[in-house]
C-alpha atoms as a PDB file:
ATOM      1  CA  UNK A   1     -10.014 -11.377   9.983  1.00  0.00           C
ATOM      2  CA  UNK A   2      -9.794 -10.230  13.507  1.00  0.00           C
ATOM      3  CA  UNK A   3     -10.532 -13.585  15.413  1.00  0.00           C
ATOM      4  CA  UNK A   4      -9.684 -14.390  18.549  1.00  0.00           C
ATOM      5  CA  UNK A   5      -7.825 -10.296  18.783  1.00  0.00           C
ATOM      6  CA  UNK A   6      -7.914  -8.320  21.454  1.00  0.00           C
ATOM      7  CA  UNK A   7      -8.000  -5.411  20.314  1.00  0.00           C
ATOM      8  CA  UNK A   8     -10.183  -6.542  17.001  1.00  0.00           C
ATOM      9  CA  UNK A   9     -10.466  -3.739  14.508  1.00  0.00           C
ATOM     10  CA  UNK A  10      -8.719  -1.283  16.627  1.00  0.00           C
ATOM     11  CA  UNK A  11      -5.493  -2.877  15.375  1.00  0.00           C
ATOM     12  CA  UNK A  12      -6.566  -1.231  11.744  1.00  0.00           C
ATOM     13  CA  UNK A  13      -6.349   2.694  13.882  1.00  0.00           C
ATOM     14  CA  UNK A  14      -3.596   1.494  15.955  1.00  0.00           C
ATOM     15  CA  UNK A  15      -0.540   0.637  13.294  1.00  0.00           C
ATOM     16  CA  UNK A  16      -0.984   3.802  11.571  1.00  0.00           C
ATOM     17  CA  UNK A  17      -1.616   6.496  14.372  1.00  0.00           C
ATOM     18  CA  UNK A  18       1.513   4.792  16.496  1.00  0.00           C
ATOM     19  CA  UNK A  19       3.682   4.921  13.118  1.00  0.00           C
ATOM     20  CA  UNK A  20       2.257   8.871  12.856  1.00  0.00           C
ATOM     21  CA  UNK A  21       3.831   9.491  16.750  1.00  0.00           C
ATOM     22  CA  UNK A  22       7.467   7.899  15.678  1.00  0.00           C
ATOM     23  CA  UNK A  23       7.533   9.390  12.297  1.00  0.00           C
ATOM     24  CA  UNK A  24       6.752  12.878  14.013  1.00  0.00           C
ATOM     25  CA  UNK A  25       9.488  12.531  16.884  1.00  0.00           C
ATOM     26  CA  UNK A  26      11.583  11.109  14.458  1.00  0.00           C
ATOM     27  CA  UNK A  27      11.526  12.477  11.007  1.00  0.00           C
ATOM     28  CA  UNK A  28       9.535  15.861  12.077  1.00  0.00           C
ATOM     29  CA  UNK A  29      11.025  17.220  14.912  1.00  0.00           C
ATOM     30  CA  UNK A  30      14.088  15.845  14.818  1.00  0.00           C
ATOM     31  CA  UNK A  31      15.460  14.967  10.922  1.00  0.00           C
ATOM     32  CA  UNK A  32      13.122  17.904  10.492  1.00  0.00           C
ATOM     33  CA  UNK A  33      11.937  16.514   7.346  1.00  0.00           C
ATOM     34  CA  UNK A  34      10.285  19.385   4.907  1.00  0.00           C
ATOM     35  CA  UNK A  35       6.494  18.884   5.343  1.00  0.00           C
ATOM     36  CA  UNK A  36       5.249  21.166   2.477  1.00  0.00           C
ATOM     37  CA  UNK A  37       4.370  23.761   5.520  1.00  0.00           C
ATOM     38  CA  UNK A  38       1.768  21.465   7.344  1.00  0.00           C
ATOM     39  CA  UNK A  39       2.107  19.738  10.878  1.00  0.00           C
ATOM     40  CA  UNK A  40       4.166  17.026  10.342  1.00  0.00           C
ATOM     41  CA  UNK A  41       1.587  14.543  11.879  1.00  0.00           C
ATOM     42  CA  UNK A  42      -1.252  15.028   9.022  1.00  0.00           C
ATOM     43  CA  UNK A  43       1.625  15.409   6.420  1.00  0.00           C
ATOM     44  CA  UNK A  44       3.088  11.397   7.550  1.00  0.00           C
ATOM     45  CA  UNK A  45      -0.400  10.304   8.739  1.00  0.00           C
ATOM     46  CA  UNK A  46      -2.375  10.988   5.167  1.00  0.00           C
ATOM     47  CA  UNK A  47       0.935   8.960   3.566  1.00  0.00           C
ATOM     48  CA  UNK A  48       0.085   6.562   6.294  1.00  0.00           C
ATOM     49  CA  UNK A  49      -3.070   6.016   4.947  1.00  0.00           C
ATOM     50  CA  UNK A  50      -2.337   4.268   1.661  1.00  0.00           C
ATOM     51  CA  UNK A  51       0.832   3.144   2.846  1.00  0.00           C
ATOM     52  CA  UNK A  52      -0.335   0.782   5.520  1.00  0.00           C
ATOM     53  CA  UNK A  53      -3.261  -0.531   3.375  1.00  0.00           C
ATOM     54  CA  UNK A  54      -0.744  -1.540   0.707  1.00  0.00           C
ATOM     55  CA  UNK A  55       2.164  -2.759   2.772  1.00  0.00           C
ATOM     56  CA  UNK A  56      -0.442  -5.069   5.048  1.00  0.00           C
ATOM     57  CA  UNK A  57      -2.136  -6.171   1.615  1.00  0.00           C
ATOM     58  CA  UNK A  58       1.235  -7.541   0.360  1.00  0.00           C
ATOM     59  CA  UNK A  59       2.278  -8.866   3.586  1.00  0.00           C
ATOM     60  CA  UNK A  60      -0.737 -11.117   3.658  1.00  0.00           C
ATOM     61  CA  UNK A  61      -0.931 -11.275  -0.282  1.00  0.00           C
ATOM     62  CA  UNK A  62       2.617 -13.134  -0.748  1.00  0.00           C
ATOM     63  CA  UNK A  63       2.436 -15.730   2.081  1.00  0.00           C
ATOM     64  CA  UNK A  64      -1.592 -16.360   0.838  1.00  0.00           C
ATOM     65  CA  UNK A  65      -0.035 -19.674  -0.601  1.00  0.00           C
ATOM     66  CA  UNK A  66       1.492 -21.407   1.640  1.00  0.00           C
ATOM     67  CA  UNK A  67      -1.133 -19.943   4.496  1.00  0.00           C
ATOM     68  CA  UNK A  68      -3.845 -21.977   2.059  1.00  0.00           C
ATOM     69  CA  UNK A  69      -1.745 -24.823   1.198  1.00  0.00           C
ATOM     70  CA  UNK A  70      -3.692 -27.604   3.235  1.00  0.00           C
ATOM     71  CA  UNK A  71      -6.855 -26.185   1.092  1.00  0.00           C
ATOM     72  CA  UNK A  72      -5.617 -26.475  -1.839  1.00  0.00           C
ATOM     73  CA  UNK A  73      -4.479 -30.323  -1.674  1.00  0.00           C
ATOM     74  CA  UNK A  74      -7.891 -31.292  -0.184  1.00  0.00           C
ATOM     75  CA  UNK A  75     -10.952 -29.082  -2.698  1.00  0.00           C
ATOM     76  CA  UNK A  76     -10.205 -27.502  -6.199  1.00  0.00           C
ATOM     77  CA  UNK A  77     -11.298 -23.727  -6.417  1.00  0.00           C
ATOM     78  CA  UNK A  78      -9.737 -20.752  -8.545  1.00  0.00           C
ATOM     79  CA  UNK A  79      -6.917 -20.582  -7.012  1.00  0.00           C
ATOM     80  CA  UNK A  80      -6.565 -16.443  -7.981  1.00  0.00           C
ATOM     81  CA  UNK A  81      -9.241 -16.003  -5.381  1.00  0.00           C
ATOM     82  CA  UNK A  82      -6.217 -16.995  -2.429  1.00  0.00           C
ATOM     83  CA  UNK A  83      -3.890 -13.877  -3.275  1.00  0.00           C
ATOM     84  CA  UNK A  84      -6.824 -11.439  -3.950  1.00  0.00           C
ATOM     85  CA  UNK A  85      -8.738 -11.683  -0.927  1.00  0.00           C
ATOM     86  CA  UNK A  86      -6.056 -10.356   1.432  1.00  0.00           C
ATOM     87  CA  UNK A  87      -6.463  -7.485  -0.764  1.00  0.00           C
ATOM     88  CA  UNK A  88     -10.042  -6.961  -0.789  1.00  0.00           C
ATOM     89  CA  UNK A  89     -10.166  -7.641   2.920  1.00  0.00           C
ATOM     90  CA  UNK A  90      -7.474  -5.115   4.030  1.00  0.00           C
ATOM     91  CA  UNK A  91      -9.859  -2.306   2.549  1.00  0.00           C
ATOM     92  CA  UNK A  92     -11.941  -2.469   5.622  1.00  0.00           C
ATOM     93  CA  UNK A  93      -8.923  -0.965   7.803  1.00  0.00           C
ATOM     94  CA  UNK A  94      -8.041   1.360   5.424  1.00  0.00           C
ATOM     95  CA  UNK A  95     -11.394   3.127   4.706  1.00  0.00           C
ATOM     96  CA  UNK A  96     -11.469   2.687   8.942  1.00  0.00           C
ATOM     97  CA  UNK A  97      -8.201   4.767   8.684  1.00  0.00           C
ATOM     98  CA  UNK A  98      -9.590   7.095   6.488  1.00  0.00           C
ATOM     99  CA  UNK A  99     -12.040   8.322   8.791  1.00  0.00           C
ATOM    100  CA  UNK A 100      -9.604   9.025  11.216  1.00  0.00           C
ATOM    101  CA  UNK A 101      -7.818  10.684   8.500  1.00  0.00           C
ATOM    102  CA  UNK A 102     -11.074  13.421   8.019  1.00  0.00           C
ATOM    103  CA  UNK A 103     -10.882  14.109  11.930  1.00  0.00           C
ATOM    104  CA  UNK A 104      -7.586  14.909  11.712  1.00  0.00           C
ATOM    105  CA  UNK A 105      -8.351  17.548   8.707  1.00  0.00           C
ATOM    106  CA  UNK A 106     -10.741  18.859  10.767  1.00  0.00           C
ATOM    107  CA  UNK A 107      -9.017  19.157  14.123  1.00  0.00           C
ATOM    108  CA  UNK A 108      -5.790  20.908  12.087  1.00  0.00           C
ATOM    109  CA  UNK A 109      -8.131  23.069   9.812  1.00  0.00           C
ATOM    110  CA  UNK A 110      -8.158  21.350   6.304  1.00  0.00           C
ATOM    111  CA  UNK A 111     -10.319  20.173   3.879  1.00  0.00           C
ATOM    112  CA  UNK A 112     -10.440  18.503   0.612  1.00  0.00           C
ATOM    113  CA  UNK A 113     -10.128  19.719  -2.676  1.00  0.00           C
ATOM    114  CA  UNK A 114     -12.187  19.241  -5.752  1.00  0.00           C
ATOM    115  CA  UNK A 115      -9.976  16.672  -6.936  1.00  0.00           C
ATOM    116  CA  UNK A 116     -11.611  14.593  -4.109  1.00  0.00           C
ATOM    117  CA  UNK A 117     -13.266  13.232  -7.760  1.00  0.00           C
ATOM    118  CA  UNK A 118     -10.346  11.505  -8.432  1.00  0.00           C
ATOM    119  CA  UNK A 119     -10.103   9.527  -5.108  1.00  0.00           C
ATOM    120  CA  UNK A 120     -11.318   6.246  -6.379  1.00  0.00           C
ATOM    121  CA  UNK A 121      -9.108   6.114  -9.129  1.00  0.00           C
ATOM    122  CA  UNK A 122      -6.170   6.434  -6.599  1.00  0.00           C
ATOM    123  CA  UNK A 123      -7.914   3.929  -4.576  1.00  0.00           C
ATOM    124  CA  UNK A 124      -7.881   1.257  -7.431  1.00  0.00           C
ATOM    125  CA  UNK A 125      -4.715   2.038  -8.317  1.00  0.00           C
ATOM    126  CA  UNK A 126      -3.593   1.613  -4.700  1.00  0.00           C
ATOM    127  CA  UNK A 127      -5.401  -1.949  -5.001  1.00  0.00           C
ATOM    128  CA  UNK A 128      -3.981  -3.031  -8.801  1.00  0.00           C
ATOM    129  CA  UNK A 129      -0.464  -2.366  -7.425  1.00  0.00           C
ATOM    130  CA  UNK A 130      -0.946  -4.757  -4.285  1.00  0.00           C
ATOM    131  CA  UNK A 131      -2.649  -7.171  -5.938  1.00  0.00           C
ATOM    132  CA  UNK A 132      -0.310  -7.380  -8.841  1.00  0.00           C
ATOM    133  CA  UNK A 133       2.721  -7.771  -6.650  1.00  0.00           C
ATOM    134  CA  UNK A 134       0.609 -10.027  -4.318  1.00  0.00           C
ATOM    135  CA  UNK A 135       0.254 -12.286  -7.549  1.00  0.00           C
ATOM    136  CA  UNK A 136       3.815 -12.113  -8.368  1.00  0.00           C
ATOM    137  CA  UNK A 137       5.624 -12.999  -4.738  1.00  0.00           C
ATOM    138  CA  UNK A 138       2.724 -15.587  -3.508  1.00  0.00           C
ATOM    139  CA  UNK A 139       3.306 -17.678  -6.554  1.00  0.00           C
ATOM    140  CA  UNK A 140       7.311 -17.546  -6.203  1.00  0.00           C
ATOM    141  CA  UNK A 141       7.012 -18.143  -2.743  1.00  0.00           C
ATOM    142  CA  UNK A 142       5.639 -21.749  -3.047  1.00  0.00           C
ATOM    143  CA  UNK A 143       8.960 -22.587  -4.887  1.00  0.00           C
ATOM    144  CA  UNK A 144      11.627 -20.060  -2.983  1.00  0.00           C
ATOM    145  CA  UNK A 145      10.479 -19.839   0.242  1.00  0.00           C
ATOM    146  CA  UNK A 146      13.316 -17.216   1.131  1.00  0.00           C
ATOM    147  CA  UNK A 147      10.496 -15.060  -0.328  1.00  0.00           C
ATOM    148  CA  UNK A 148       8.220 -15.178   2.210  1.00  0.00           C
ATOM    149  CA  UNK A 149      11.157 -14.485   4.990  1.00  0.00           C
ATOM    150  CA  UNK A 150      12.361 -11.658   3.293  1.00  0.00           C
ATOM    151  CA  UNK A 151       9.251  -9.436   2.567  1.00  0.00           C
ATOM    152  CA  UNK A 152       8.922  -7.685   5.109  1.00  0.00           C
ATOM    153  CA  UNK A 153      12.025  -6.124   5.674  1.00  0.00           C
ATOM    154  CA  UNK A 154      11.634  -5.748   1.154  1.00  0.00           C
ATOM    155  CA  UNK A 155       8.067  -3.761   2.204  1.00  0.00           C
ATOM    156  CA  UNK A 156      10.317  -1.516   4.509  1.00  0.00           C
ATOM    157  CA  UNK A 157      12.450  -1.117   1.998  1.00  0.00           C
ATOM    158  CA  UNK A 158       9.763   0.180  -0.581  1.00  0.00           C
ATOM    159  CA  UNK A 159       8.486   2.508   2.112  1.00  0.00           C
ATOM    160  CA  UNK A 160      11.349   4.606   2.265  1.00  0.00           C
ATOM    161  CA  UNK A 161      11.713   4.683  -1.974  1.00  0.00           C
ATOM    162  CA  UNK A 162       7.725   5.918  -1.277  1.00  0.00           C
ATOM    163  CA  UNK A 163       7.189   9.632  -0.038  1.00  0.00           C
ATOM    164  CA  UNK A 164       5.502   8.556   3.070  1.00  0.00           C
ATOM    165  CA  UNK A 165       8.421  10.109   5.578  1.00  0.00           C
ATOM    166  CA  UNK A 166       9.377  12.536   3.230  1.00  0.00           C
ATOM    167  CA  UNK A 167       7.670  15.084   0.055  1.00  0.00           C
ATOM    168  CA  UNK A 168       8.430  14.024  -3.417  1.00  0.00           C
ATOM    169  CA  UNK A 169       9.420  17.224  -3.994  1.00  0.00           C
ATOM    170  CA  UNK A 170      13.054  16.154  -2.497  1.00  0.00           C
ATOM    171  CA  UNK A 171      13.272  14.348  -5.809  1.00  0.00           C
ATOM    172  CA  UNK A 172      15.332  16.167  -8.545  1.00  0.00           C
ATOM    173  CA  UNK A 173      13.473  16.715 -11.493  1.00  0.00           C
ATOM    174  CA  UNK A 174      15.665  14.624 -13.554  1.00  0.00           C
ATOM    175  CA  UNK A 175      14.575  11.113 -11.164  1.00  0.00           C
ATOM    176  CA  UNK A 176      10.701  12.169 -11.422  1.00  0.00           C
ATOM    177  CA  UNK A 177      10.062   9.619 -14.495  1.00  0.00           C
ATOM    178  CA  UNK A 178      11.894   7.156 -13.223  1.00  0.00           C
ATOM    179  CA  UNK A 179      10.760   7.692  -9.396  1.00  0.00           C
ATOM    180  CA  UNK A 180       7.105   7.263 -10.800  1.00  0.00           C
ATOM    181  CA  UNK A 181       7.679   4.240 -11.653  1.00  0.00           C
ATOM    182  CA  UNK A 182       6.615   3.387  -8.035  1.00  0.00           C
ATOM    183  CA  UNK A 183       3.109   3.236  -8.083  1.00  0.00           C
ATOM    184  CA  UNK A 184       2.339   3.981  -4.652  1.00  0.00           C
ATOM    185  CA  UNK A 185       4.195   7.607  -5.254  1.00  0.00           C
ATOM    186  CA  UNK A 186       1.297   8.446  -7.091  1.00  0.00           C
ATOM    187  CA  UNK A 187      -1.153   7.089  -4.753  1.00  0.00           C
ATOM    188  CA  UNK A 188       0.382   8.895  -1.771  1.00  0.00           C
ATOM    189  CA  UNK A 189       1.152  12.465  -3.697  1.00  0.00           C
ATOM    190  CA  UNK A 190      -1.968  11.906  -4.734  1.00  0.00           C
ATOM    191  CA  UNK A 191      -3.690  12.106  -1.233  1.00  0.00           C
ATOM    192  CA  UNK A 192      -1.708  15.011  -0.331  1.00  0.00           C
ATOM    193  CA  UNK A 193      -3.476  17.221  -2.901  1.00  0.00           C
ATOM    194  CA  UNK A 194      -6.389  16.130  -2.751  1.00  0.00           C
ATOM    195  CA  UNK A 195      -6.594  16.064   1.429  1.00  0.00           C
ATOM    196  CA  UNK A 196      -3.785  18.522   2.204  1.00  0.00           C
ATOM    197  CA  UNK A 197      -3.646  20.721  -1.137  1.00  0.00           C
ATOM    198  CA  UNK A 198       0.044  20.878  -0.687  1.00  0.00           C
ATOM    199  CA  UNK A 199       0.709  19.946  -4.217  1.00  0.00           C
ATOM    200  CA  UNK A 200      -1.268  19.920  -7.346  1.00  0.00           C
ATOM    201  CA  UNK A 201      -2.046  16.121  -8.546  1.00  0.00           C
ATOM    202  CA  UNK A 202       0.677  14.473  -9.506  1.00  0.00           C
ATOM    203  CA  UNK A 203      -0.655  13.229 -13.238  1.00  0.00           C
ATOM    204  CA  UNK A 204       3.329  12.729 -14.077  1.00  0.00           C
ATOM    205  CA  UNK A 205       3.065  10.109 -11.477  1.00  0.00           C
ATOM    206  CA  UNK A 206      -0.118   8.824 -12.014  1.00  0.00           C
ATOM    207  CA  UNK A 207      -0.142   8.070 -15.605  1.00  0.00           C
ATOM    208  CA  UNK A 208       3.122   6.018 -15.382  1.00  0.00           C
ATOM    209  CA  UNK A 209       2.057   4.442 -11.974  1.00  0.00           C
ATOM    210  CA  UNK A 210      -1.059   3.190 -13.584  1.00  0.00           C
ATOM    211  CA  UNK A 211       0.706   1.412 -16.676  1.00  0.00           C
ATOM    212  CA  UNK A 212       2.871   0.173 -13.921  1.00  0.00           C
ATOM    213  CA  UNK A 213       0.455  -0.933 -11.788  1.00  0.00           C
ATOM    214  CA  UNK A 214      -1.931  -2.406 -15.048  1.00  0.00           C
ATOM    215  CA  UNK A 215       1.320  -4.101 -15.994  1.00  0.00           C
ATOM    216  CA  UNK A 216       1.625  -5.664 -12.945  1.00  0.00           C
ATOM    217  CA  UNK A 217      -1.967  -7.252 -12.632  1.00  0.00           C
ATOM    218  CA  UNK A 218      -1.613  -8.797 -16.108  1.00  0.00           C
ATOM    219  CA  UNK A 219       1.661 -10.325 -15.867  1.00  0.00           C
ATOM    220  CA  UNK A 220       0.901 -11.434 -12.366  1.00  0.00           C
ATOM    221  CA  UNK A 221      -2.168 -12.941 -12.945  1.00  0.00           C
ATOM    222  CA  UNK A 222      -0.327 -14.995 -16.275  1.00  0.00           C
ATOM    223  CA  UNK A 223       2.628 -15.858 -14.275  1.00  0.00           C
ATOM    224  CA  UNK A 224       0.032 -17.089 -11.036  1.00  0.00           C
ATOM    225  CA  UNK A 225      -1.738 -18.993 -13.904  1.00  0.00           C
ATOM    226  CA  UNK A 226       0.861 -20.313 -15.058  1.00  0.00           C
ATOM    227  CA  UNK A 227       2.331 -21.909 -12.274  1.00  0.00           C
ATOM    228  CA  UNK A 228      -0.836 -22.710 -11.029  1.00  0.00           C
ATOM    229  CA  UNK A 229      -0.994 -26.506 -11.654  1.00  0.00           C
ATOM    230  CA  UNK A 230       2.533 -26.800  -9.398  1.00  0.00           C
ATOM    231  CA  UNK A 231       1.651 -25.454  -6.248  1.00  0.00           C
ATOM    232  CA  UNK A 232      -0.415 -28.638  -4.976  1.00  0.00           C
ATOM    233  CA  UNK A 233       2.876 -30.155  -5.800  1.00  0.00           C
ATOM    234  CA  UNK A 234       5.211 -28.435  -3.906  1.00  0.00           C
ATOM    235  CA  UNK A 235       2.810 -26.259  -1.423  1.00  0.00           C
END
């Protein structure tokens, strides 16, 4: 994943501790954005932490296709495997980003709560939400290549509708059902209470995100299925 890099594997610390320094000049000291009454560096960083897994996961998840397409002309393989490795790769860097995560706690003073528990259901629902969208934009990038042009300013889109830069809290209670529909607002409230214990767990969020996110895989794996038997054709 890292060949020929400089940096190698320091790339997976580097993207989200540089984003933690902008977001603090920017949104913390001077938008001063609410952060729940933490330091504004562990409030953005533990966002950070889900946030970059998922938006690098897409990234490489929707162009999979056309990155493979030479592959796919020449041997015959399930073809699901080519959007769902990006995915399953990417969680190297972010369990690497987690650990930087746990010095921070302890350098500012925090530590976990007991819903710690229910950190590898956030985790998979962090990873059903990638790979369901992954599914969705690789396969209708073969035919609309605009698609692949256009994602990532679309992931920087979805990272300001996510509470990465800001609480959810800013959210009037009215928006909450329909803000949950967002996966990754569960996934990042989520590691605010369990990590920061700003909030209590945000089950509102979770329980939609996750038929979101289940809804997702399904229909993205039917519609990648689907398609499958074009994208020698047209790849």
């Amino acid at each position: 994943m890292y060949a020929q890099s400089i940096l190698g594997i320091g790339w997976a610390v580097i993207q989200p501790i540089f984003s933690m320094i902008v977001f603090t000049i920017v949104f913390g000291n001077l938008a001063k954005i609410d952060s729940n009454g933490v330091p504004y560096a562990i409030f953005s960083f533990t966002a950070l932490v889900p946030w970059t897994y998922f938006s690098s996961s897409l990234s490489s998840s929707s162009r999979s296709l056309l990155s493979a397409s030479g592959i796919m002309t020449k041997v015959y393989f399930p073809r699901l495997i080519i959007p769902i490795s990006p995915v399953i790769s990417k969680l190297l860097d972010f369990f690497i980003a987690l650990i930087i995560l746990v010095g921070m706690m302890l350098y500012f003073g925090f530590s976990p709560s007991t819903d710690i528990i229910y950190l590898p259901l956030l985790v998979l629902l962090m990873i059903f939400t990638a790979s369901g969208l992954g599914m969705w934009f690789t396969a209708l990038s073969i035919q609309y290549r605009d698609i692949n042009y256009g994602m990532g300013f679309f992931i920087q889109l979805l990272m300001y509708a996510a509470p990465v830069v800001y609480p959810s809290s800013i959210i009037p209670e009215t928006y909450r059902t329909l803000y949950g529909l967002f996966p990754m607002a569960a996934v990042i409230e989520g590691f605010r209470a369990i990590f920061l214990q700003t909030i209590k767990m945000p089950w509102d969020f979770i329980i939609t995100g996750t038929i979101i996110s289940l809804l997702l895989v399904v229909t993205g794996s039917f519609n990648f299925r689907r398609m499958e038997k074009y994208f020698a054709d047209v790849a």
